[in-house]
Protein backbone atom coordinates (compact mmCIF):
# COMPACT_ATOMS: atom_id res chain seq x y z
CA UNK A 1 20.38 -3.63 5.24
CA UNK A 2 17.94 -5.98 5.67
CA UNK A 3 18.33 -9.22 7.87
CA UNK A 4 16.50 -12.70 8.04
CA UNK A 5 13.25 -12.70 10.38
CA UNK A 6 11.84 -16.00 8.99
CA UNK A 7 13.26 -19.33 7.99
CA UNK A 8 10.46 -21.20 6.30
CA UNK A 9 11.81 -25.19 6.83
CA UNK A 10 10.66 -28.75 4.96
CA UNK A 11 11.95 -31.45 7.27
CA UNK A 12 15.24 -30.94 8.74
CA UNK A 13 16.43 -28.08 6.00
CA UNK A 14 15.36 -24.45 6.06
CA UNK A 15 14.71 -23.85 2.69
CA UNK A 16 13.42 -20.45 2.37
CA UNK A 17 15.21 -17.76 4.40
CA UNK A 18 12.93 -14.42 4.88
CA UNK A 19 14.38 -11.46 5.08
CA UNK A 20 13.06 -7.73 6.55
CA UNK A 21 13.34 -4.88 8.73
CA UNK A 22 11.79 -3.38 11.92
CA UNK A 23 11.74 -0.19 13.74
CA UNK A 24 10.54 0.14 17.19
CA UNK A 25 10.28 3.43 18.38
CA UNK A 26 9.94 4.22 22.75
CA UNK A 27 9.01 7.45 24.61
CA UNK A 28 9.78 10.67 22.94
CA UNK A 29 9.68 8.65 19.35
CA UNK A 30 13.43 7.40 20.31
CA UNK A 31 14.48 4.52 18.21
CA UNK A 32 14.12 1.69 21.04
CA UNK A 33 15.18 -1.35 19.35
CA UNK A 34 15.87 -2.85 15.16
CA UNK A 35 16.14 -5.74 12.86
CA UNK A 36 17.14 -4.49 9.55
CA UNK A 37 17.07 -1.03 7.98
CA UNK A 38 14.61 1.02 10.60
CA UNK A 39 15.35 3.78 8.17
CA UNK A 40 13.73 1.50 5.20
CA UNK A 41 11.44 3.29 3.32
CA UNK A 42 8.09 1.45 2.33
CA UNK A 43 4.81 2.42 1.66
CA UNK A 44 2.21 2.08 4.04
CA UNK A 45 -0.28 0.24 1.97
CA UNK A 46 -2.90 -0.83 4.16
CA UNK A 47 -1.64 -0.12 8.00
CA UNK A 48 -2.41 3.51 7.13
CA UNK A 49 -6.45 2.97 6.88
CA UNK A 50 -6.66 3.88 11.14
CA UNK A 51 -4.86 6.46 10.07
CA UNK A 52 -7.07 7.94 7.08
CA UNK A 53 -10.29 6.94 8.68
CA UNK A 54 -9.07 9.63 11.88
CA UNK A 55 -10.04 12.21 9.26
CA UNK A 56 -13.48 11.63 9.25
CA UNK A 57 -13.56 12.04 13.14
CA UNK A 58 -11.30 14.84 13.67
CA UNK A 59 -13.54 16.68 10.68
CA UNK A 60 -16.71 15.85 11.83
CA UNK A 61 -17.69 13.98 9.26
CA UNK A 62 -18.62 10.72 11.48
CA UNK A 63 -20.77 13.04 13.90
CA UNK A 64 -22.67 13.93 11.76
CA UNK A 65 -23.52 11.07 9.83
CA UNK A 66 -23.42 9.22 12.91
CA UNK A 67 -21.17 6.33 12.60
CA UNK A 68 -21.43 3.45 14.61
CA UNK A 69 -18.12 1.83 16.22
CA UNK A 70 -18.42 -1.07 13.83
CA UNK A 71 -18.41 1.30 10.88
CA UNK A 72 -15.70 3.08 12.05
CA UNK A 73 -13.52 0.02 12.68
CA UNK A 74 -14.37 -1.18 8.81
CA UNK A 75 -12.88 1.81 7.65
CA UNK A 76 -10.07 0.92 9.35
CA UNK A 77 -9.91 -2.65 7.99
CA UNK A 78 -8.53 -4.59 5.56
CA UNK A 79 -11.95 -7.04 5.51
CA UNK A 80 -13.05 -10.32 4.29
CA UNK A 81 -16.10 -9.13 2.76
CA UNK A 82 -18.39 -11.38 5.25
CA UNK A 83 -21.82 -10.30 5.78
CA UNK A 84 -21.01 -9.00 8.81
CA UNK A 85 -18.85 -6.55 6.75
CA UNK A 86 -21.10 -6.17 4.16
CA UNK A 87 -23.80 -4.73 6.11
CA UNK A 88 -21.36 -2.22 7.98
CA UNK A 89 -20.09 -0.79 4.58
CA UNK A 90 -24.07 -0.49 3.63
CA UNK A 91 -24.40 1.24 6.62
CA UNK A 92 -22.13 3.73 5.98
CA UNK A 93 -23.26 4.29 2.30
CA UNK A 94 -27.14 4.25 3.39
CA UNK A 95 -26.33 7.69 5.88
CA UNK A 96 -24.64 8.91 3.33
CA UNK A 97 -26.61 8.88 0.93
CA UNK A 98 -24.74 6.42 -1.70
CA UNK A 99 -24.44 3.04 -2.91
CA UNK A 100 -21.22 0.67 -3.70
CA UNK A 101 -21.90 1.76 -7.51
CA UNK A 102 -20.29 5.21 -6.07
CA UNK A 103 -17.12 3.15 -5.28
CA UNK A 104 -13.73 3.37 -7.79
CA UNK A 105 -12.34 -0.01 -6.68
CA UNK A 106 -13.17 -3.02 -8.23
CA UNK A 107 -15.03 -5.58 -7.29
CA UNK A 108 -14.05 -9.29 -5.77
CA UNK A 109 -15.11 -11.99 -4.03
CA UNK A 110 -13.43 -12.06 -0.91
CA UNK A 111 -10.11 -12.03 0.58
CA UNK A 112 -10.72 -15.39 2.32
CA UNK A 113 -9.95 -18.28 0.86
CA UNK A 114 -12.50 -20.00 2.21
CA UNK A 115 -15.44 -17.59 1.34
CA UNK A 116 -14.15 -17.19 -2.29
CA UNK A 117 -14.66 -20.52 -2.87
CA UNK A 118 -17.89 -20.28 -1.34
CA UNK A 119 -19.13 -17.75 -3.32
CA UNK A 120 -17.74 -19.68 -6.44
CA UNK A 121 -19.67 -22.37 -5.73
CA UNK A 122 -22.79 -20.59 -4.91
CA UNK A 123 -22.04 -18.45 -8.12
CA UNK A 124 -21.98 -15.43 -6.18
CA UNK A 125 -20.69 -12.36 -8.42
CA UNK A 126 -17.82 -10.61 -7.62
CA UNK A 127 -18.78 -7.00 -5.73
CA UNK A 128 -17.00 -3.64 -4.84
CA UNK A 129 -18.10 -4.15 -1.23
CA UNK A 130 -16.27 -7.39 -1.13
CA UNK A 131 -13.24 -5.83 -1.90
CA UNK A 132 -11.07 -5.58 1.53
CA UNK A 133 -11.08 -1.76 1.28
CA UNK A 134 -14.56 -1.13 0.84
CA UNK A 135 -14.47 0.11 4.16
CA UNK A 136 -11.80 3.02 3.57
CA UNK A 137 -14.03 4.07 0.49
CA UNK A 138 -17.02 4.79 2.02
CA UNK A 139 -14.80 6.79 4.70
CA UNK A 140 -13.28 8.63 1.70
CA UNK A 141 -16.98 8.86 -0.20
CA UNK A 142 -18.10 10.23 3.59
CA UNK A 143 -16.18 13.06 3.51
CA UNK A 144 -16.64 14.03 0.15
CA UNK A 145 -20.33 14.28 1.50
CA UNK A 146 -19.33 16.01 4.20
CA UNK A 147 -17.76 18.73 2.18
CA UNK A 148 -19.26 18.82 -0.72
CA UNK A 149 -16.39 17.81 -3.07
CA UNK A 150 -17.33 16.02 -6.45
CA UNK A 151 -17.12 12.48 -5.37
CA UNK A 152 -16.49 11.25 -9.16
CA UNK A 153 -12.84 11.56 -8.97
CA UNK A 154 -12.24 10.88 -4.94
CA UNK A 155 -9.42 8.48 -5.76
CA UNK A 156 -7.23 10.85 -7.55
CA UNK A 157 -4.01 12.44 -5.26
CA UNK A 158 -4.80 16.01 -6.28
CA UNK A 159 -8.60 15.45 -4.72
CA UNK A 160 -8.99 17.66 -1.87
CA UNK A 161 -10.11 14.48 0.40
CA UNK A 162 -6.86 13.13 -0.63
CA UNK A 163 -5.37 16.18 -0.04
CA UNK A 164 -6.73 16.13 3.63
CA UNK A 165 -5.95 12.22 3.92
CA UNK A 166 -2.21 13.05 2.83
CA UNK A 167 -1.83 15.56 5.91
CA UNK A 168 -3.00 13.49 8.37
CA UNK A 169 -0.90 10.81 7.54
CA UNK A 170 1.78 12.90 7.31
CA UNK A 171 1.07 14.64 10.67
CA UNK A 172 0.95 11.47 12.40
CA UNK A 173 3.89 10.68 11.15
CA UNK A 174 5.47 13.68 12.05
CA UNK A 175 6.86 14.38 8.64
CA UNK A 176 6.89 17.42 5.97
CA UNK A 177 3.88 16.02 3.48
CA UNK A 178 6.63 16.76 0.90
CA UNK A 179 8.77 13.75 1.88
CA UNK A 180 6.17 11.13 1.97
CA UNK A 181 6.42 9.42 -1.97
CA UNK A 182 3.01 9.30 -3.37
CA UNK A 183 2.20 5.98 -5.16
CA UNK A 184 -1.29 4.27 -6.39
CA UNK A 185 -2.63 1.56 -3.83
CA UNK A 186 -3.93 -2.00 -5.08
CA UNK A 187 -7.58 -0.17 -4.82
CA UNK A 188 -6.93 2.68 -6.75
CA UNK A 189 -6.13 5.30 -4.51
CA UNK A 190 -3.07 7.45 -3.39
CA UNK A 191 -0.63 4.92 -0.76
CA UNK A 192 2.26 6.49 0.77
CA UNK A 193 6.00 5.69 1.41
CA UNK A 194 8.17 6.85 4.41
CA UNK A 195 10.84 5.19 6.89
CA UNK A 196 9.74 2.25 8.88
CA UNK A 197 10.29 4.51 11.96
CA UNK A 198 8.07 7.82 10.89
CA UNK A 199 5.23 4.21 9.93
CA UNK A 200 6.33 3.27 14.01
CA UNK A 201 5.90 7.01 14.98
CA UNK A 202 2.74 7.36 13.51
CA UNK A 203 1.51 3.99 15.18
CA UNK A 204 2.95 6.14 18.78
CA UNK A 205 0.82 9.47 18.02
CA UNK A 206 -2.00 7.18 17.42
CA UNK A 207 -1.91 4.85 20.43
CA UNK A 208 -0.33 7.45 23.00
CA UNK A 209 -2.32 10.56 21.65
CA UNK A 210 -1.98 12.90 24.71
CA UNK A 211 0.42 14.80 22.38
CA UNK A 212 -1.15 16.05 19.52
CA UNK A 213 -3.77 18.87 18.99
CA UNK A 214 -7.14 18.18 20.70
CA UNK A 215 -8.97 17.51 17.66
CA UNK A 216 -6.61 15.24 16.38
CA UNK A 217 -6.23 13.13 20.03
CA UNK A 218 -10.57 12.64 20.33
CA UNK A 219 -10.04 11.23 16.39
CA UNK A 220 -7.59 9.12 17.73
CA UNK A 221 -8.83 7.54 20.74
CA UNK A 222 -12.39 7.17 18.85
CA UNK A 223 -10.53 5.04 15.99
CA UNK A 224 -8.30 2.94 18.25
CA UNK A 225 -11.64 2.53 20.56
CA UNK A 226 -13.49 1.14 17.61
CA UNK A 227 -10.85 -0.93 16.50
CA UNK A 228 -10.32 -2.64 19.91
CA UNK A 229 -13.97 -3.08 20.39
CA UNK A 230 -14.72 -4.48 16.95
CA UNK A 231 -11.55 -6.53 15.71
CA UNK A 232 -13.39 -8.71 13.78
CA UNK A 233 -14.57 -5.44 11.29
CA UNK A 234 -10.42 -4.98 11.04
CA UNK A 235 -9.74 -8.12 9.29
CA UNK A 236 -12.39 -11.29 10.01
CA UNK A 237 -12.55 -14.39 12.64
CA UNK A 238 -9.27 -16.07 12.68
CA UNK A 239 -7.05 -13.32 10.63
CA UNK A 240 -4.52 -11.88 12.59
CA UNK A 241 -5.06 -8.31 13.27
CA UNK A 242 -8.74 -9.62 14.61
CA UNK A 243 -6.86 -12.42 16.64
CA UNK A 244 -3.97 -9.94 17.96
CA UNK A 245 -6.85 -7.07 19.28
CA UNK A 246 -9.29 -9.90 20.81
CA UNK A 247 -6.26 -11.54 22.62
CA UNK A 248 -4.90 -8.49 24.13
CA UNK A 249 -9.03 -7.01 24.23
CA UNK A 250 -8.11 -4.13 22.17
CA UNK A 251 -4.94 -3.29 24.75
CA UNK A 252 -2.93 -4.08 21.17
CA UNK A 253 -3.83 -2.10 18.51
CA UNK A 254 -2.63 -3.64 15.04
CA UNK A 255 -2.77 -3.63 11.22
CA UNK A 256 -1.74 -5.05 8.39
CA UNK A 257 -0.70 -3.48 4.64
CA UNK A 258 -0.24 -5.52 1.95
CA UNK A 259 3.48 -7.16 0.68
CA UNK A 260 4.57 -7.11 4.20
CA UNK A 261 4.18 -4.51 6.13
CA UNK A 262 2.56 -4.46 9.83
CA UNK A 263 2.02 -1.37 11.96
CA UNK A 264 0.95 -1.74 15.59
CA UNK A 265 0.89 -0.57 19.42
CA UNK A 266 -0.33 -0.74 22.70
CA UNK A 267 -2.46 1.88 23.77
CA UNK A 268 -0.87 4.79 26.03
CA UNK A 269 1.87 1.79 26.13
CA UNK A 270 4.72 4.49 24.85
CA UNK A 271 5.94 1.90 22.51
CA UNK A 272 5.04 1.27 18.37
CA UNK A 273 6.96 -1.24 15.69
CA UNK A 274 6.79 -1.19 11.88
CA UNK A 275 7.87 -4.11 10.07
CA UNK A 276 8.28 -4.75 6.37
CA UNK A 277 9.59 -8.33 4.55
CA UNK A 278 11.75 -7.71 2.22
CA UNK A 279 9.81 -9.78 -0.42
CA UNK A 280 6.75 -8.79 0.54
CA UNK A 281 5.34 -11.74 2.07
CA UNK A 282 2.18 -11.63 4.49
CA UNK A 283 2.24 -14.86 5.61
CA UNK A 284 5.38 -14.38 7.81
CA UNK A 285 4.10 -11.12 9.27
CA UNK A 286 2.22 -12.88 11.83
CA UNK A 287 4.81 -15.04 13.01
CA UNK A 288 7.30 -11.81 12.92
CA UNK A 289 5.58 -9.84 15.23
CA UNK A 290 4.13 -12.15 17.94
CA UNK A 291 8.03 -12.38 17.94
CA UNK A 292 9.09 -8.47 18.54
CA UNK A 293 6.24 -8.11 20.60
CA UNK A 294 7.06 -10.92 23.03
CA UNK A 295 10.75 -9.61 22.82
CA UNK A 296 9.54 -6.30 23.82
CA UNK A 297 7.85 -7.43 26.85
CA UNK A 298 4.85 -6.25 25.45
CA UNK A 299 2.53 -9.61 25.22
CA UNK A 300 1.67 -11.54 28.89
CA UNK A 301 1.88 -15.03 29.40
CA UNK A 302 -2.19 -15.61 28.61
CA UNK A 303 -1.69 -13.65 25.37
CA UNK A 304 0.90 -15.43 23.71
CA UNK A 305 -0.77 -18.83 24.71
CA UNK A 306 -4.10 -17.59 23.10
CA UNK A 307 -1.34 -16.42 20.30
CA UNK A 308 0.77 -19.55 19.66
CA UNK A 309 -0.86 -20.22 15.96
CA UNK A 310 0.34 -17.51 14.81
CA UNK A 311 3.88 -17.58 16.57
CA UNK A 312 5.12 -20.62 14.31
CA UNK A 313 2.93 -21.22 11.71
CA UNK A 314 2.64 -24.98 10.40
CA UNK A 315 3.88 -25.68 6.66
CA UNK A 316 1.48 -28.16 5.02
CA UNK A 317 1.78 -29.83 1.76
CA UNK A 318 -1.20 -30.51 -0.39
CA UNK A 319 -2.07 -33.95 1.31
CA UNK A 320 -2.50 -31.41 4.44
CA UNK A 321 0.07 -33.18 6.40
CA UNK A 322 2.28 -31.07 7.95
CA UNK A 323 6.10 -30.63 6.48
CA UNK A 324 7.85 -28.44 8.52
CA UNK A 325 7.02 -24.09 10.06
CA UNK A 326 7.36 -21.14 9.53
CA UNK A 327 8.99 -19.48 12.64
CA UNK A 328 11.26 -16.05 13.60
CA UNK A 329 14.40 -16.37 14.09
CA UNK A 330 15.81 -13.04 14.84
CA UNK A 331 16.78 -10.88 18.03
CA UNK A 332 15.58 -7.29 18.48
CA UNK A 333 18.90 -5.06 18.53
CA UNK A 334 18.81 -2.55 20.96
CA UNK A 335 19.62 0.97 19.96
């Protein structure tokens, strides 16, 4: 069962109570330490894009099209659809031969507040390579390149890229591809469901490698690499999973999925966690794990100072004066 992670107050009362689950897994893949259900299962939504974009390395695809680090670490990212963003998905398209028209998501404006309204008022239209998973796309459009396949119906689970993309996942995971529930992702594609611990174990293969088949490690290092190097192409400036890899300098590799789920790990640090809220809710995910992750021992003293917006998060009303937080208020169990 589930417990409360979050109390979200107004003045002196808590008036929302938060409720989710973690699963942090140590050497070996041992369950180390819980809140919750660590046998919850949940799909992976978005924290499986390091994941998925692996396959492109560990195939060859990104050798031979010759992917930069930034354009690696988009297709690992849940983006804001800044220019900065922009012109690493076109980079990706433009070696392989494409354009966002080739693209089965839909478009938008941005994931940012900020730069939607922008856009709005600069009467910007909407764009597939705005949409936050732009970046996966042209990973999944790459290796349909790559191979050959009919890239007309790439989104579909019974696509052989898809095929592929399901047993990676499922091999980081360390799980039969038969017990991972196959659903449809906000963008159109297949998203998968498992335990928060085989979500933690996958987040341990990726981070702490050494184990798995050669191929498979190089993809892995290369991914986390690119992620650490370019946060800002994982999320945007001032979005956690940027914040989390620029104030550890890529030691901390993280990501979120949508409705409240985070994944994340320290590199060759023998330790992942996997967290989903109960009710879905993203904005407590930051607070949440700056939380396990200080519990664990895993954040210094520097870190969590450059951290501490994100630890409690201000609640504002619409006068923008501030009401009350949004802060943890749970204890790790050890296991």
């Amino acid at each position: 069962m589930s417990e409360i992670l979050v109390e979200v107050t107004r003045g002196e009362l808590a008036e929302n109570l938060l409720r989710g689950s973690i699963a942090a897994l140590g050497t070996g893949g041992k369950l180390l330490a819980f809140a919750g259900d660590p046998d919850q299962v949940a799909y992976m939504r978005s924290a499986a894009k390091p994941l998925q974009a692996s396959a492109a390395v560990e195939t060859g695809a990104a050798a031979c099209f010759g992917f930069s680090t930034e354009e690696l670490a988009v297709m690992c990212g849940s983006h804001i659809g800044d220019d900065y963003h922009v012109r690493a998905v076109e980079g990706i398209l433009g070696k392989i031969g494409l354009t966002e028209e080739a693209f089965t998501l839909g478009p938008d404006l941005s994931l940012s507040k900020s730069l939607r309204e922008r856009r709005i008022a600069e009467q910007t239209q909407p764009r597939k390579i705005f949409n936050n998973c732009s970046g996966k796309h042209s990973c999944m459009l790459a290796l349909c390149r790559f191979f050959g396949y009919d890239a007309a119906a790439y989104q579909q689970p019974d696509h052989p890229v898809q095929r592929l993309i399901l047993s990676t996942v499922a091999g980081y995971a360390g799980l039969p591809e038969q017990e991972i529930v196959i659903g449809v992702d906000g963008c159109g594609v297949p998203v998968f469901a498992m335990p928060l611990r085989s979500m933690a174990r996958a987040y341990l293969n990726l981070c702490n490698p050494a184990q798995l088949a050669p191929e498979r490690a190089v993809a892995a290092r290369l991914i986390t690499a690119a992620m650490g190097a370019h946060p800002e192409m994982v999320a945007g400036y001032g979005h956690f999973c940027t914040e989390l890899m620029q104030a550890t300098r890529g030691r901390v590799i993280g990501k979120l999925g949508a409705d409240g789920v985070y994944c994340c790990a320290p590199i060759e640090g023998g330790i992942a966690l996997a967290l989903k809220m109960e009710d879905g809710n993203a904005q407590a995910l930051a607070p949440v794990m700056v939380s396990a992750l200080t519990q664990l021992d895993l954040l210094t003293a520097t870190e969590q100072r450059a951290l501490a917006s994100f630890a409690v998060i201000d609640n504002y009303n619409c006068q923008h004066d501030k009401v009350g937080h949004w802060r943890p208020v749970f204890t790790l169990h050890e296991a």
